[in-house]
Protein backbone atom coordinates (compact mmCIF):
# COMPACT_ATOMS: atom_id res chain seq x y z
CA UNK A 1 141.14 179.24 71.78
CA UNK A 2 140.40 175.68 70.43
CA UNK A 3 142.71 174.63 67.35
CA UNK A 4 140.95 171.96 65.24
CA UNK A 5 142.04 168.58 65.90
CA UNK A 6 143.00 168.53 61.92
CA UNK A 7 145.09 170.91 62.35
CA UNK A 8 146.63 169.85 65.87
CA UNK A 9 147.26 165.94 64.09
CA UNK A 10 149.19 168.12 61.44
CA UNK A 11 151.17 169.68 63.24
CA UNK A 12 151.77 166.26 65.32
CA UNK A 13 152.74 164.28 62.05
CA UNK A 14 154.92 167.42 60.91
CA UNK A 15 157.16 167.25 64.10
CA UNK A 16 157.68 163.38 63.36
CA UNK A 17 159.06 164.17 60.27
CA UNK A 18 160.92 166.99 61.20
CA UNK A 19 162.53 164.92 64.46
CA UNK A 20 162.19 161.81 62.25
CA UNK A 21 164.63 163.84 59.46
CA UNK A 22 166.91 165.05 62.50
CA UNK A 23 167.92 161.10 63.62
CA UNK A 24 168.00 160.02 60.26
CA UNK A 25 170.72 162.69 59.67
CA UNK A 26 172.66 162.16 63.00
CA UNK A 27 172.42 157.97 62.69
CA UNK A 28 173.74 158.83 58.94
CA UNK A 29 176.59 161.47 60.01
CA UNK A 30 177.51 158.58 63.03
CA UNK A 31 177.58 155.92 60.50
CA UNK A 32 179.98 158.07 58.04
CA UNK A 33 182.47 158.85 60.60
CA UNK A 34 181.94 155.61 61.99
CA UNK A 35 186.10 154.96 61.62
CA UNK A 36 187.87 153.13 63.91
CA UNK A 37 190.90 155.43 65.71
CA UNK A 38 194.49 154.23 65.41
CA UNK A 39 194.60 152.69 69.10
CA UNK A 40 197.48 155.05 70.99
CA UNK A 41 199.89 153.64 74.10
CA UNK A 42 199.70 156.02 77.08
CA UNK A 43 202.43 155.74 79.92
CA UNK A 44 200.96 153.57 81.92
CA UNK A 45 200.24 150.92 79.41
CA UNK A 46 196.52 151.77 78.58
CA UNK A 47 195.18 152.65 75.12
CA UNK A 48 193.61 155.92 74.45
CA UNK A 49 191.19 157.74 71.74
CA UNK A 50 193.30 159.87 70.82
CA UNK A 51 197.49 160.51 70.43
CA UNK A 52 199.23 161.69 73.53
CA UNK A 53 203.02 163.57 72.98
CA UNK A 54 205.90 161.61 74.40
CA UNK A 55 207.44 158.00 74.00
CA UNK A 56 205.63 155.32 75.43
CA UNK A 57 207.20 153.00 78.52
CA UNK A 58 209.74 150.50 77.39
CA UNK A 59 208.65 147.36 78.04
CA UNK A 60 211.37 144.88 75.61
CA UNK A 61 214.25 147.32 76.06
CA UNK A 62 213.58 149.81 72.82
CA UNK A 63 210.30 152.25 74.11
CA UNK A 64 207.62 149.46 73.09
CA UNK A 65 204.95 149.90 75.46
CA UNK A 66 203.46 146.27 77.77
CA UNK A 67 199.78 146.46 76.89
CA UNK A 68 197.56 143.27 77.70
CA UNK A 69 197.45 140.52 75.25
CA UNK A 70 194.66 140.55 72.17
CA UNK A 71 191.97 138.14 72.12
CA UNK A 72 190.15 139.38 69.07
CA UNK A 73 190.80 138.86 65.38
CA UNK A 74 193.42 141.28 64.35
CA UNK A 75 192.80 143.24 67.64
CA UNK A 76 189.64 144.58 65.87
CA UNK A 77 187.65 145.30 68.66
CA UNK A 78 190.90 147.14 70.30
CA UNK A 79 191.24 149.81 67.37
CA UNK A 80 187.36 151.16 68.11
CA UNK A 81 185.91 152.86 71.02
CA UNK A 82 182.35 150.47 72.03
CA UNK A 83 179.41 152.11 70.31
CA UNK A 84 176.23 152.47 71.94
CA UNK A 85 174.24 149.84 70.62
CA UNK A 86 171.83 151.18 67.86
CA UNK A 87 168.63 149.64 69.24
CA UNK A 88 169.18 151.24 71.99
CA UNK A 89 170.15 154.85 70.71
CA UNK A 90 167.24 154.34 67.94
CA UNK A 91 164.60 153.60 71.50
CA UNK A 92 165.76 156.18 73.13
CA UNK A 93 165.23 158.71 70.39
CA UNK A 94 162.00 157.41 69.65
CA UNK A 95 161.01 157.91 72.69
CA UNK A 96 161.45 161.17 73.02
CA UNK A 97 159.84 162.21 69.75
CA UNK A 98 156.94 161.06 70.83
CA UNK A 99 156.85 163.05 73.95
CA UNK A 100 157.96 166.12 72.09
CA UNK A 101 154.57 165.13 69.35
CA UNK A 102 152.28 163.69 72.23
CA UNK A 103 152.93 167.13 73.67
CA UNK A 104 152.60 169.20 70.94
CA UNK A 105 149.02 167.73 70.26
CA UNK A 106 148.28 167.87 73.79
CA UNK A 107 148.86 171.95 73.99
CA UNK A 108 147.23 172.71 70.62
CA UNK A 109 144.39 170.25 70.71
CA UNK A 110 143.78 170.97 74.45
CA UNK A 111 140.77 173.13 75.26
CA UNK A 112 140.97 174.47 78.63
CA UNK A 113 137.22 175.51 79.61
CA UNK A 114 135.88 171.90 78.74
CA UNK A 115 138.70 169.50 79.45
CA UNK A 116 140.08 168.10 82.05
CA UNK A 117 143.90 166.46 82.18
CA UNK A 118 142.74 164.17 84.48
CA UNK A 119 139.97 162.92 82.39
CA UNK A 120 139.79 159.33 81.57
CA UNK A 121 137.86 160.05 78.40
CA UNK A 122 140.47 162.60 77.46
CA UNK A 123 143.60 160.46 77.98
CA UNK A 124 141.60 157.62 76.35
CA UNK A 125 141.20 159.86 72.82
CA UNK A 126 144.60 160.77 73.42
CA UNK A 127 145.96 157.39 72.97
CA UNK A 128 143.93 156.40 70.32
CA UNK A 129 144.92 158.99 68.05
CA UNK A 130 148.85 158.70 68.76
CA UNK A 131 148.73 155.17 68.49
CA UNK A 132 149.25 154.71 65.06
CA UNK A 133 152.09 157.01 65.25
CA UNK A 134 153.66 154.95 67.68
CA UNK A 135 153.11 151.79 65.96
CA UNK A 136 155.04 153.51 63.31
CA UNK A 137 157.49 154.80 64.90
CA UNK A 138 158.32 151.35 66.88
CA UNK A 139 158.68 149.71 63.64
CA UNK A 140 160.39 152.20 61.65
CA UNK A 141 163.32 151.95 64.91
CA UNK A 142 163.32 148.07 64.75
CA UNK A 143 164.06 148.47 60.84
CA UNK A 144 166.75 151.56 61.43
CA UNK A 145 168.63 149.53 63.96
CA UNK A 146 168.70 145.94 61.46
CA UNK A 147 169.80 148.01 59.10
CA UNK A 148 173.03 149.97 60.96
CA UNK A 149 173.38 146.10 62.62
CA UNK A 150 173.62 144.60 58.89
CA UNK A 151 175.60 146.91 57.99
CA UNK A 152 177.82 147.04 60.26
CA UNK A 153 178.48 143.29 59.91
CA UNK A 154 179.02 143.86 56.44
CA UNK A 155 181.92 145.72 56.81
CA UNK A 156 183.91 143.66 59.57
CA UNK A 157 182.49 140.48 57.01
CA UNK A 158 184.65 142.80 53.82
CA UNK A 159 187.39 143.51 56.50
CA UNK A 160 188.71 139.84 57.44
CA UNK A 161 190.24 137.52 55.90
CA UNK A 162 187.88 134.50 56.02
CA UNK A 163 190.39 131.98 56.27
CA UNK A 164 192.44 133.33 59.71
CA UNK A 165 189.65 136.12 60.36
CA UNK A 166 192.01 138.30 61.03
CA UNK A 167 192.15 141.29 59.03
CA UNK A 168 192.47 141.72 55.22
CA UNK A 169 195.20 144.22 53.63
CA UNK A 170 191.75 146.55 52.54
CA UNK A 171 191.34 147.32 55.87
CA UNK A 172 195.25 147.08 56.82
CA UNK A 173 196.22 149.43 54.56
CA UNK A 174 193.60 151.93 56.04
CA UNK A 175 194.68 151.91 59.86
CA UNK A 176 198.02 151.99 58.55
CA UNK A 177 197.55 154.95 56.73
CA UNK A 178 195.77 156.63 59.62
CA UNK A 179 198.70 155.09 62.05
CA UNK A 180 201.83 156.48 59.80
CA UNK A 181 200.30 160.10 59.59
CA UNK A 182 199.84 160.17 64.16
CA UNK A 183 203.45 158.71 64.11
CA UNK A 184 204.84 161.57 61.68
CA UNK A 185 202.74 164.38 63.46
CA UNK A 186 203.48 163.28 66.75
CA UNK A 187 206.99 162.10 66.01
CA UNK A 188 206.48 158.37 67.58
CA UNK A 189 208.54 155.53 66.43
CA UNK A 190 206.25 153.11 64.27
CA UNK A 191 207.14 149.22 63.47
CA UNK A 192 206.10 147.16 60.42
CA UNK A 193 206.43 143.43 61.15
CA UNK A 194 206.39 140.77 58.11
CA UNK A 195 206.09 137.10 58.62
CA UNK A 196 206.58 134.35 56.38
CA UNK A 197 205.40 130.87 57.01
CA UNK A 198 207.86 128.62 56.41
CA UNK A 199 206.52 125.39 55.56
CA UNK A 200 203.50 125.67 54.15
CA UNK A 201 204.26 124.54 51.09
CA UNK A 202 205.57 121.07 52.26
CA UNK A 203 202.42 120.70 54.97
CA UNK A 204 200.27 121.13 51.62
CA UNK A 205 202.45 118.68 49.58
CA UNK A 206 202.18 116.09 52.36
CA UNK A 207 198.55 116.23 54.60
CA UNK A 208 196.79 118.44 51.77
CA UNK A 209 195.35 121.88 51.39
CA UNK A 210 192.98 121.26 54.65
CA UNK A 211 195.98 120.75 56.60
CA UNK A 212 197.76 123.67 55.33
CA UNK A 213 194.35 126.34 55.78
CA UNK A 214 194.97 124.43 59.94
CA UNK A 215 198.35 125.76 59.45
CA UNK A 216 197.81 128.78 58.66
CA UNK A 217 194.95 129.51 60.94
CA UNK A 218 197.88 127.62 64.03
CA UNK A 219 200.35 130.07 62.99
CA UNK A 220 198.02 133.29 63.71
CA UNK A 221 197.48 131.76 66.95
CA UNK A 222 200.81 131.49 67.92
CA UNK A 223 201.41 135.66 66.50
CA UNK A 224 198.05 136.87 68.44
CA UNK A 225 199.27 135.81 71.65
CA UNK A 226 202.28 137.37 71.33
CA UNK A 227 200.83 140.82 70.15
CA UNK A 228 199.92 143.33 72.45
CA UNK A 229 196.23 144.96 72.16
CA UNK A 230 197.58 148.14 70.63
CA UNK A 231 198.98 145.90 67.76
CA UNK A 232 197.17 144.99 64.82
CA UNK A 233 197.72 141.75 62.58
CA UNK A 234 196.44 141.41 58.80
CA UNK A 235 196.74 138.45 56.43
CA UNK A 236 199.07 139.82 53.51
CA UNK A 237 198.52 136.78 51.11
CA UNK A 238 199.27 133.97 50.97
CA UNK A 239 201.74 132.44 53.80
CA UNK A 240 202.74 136.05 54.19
CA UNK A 241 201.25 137.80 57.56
CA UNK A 242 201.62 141.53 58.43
CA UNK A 243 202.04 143.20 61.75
CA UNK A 244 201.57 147.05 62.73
CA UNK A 245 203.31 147.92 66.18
CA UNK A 246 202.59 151.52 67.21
CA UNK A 247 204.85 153.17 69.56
CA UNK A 248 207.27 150.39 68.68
CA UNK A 249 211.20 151.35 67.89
CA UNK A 250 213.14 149.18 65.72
CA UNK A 251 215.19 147.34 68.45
CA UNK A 252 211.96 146.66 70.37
CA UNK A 253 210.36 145.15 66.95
CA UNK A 254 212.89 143.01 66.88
CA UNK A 255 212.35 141.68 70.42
CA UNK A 256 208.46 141.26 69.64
CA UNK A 257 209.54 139.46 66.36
CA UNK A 258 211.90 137.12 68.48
CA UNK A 259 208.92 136.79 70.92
CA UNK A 260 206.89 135.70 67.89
CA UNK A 261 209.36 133.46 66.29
CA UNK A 262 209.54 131.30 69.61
CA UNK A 263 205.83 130.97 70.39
CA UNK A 264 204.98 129.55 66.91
CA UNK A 265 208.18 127.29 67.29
CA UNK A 266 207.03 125.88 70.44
CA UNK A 267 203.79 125.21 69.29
CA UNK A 268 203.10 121.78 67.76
CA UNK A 269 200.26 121.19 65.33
CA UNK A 270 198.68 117.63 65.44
CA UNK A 271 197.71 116.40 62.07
CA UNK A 272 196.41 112.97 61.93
CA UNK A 273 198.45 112.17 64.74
CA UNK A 274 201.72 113.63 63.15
CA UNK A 275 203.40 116.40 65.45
CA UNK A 276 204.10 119.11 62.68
CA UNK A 277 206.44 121.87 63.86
CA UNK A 278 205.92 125.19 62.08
CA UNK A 279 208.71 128.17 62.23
CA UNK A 280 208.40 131.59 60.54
CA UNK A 281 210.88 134.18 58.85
CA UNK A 282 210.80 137.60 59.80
CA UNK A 283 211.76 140.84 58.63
CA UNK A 284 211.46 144.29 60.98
CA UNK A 285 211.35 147.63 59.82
CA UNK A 286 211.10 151.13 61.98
CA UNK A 287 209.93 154.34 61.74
CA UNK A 288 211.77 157.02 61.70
CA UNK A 289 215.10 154.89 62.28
CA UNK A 290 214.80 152.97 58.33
CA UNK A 291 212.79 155.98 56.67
CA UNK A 292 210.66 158.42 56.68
CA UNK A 293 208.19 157.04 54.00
CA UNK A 294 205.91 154.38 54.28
CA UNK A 295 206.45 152.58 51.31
CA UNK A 296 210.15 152.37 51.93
CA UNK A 297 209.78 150.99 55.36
CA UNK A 298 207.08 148.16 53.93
CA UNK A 299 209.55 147.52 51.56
CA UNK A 300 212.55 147.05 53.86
CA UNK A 301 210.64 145.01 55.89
CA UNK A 302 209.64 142.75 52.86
CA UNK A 303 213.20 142.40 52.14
CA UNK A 304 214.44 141.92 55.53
CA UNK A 305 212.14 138.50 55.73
CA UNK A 306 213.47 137.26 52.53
CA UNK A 307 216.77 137.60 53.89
CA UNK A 308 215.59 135.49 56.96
CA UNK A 309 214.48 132.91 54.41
CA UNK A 310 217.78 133.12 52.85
CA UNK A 311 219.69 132.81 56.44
CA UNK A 312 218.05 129.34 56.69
CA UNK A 313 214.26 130.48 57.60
CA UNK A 314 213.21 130.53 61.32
CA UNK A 315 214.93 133.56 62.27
CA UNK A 316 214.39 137.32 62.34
CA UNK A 317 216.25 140.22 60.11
CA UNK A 318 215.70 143.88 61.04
CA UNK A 319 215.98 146.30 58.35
CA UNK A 320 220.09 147.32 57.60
CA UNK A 321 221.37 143.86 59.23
CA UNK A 322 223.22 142.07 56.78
């Protein structure tokens, strides 16, 4: 039995749409859990997708795990698994629609008793009438994949701070969120790091504003290559700079924040041929050690670097030192 070709090209275009409808609802469901996981510290140093029970290895004498050193803004690329890249994923699922449609037409356009599948002519019709539909499709996967691409640079664009490009406190505030609930589940310690910059002011008072954004952007430096890729650094505003260190106890916080201190001490920033020498205050706060609530622990770690500003600046308060 011979089904019309009207009806077979029907049928063809209605399993586009219906395939079509099933990627469009996947992409969309990937794209809305699209959420980068807190990064977790396995024994042997290595992050992992998920939360694994236990205390990580000790690596500055208070269970604060040595992980490799971050290279990327914020360690943004360390708190997301890699993606498969949507033009890829998008070809690939084109692809196969159109052998699903090319053989759906193919088995109820086919006529057995006066066709041949090894007919030139046949194949030739064949391709002319799915053509279109591949032209189509190839565009409509180009446009699907800009559009995931654009908007997935929107959102790192509305999660970093343009001035250091490391993260903003929008995006902070979320992996912190997400960070504070695994450490409370899983009962692993949790450190909050706050760092002050102390001479911004008189850099801007003496070189400029220019100067000072240079500042600013040579003190994030000197933090990032201190942090380990687990860690995650966000501008808090201003000359103010915020620090999340999972599977971090308060004693080794205070040992990273020493670590920090130093760097950005040793490093010299040349400003029309003036050697300017930038130090930071810093204030440390742990969980479960200084509270069990996040907002307490952000705020003992806000007052612990004003008390380092008070000591003299360049130093490093944890949380119940006086």
């Amino acid at each position: 039995m011979k089904i019309p070709r009207p009806v077979a090209l029907t049928a063809a275009a209605a399993a586009l749409v219906v395939l079509g409808g099933c990627s469009a609802a996947s992409q969309a469901a990937s794209t809305a859990t699209d959420v980068p996981p807190v990064p977790t510290v396995a024994a042997s140093g290595a992050r992992t997708p998920a939360p694994s029970p236990g205390v990580a290895v000790d690596a500055f004498g208070a269970g604060c795990a040595e992980l490799p050193k971050s290279d990327d803004p914020g360690s943004l690329a360390t708190m997301s698994l890699q993606p498969v890249e949507p033009h890829m994923l998008a070809t690939v699922v084109t692809s196969l629609e159109m052998v699903v449609i090319a053989l759906c037409f193919m088995a109820l356009g086919y006529e057995s008793n006066t066709r041949s599948l090894i007919n030139l002519t046949y194949w030739g019709e064949l391709l002319a009438l799915l053509s279109p539909m591949i032209l189509v499709a190839y565009i409509t996967t180009m446009l699907s994949a800009d559009i995931r691409l654009a908007i997935d640079k929107i959102k790192r664009v509305s999660d970093t701070d343009d001035l250091t490009e490391i993260y903003n406190m929008r995006a902070f505030s979320s992996i912190l969120q997400r960070a504070f609930k695994l450490a409370v589940r899983h009962a692993h310690p949790l450190c909050i790091v706050m760092i002050d910059c102390d001479n911004l002011k008189t850099v801007n008072d003496t070189h400029g504003h220019d100067a000072g954004n240079r500042l600013l952007r040579h003190v994030v430096r000197g933090i990032r290559e201190e942090l380990r890729a687990s860690d995650v650094l966000a501008r808090f505003g201003g000359d103010e700079f915020i620090a999340l260190l999972p599977e971090t106890e308060g004693r080794g916080g205070k040992e990273m924040a020493e670590r920090i201190r130093r760097a950005v001490e040793r490093s010299k920033l040349d400003l029309r041929g003036d050697d300017v020498v930038s130090t930071v205050s810093i204030g440390v706060s742990s969980y479960p050690s200084d509270g069990g609530n996040l907002e307490v622990i952000m705020d003992k770690a806000d007052k612990a670097m004003y008390r380092a500003k008070q000591k003299g600046r360049n130093s490093v308060v944890a949380a119940g030192e006086d």
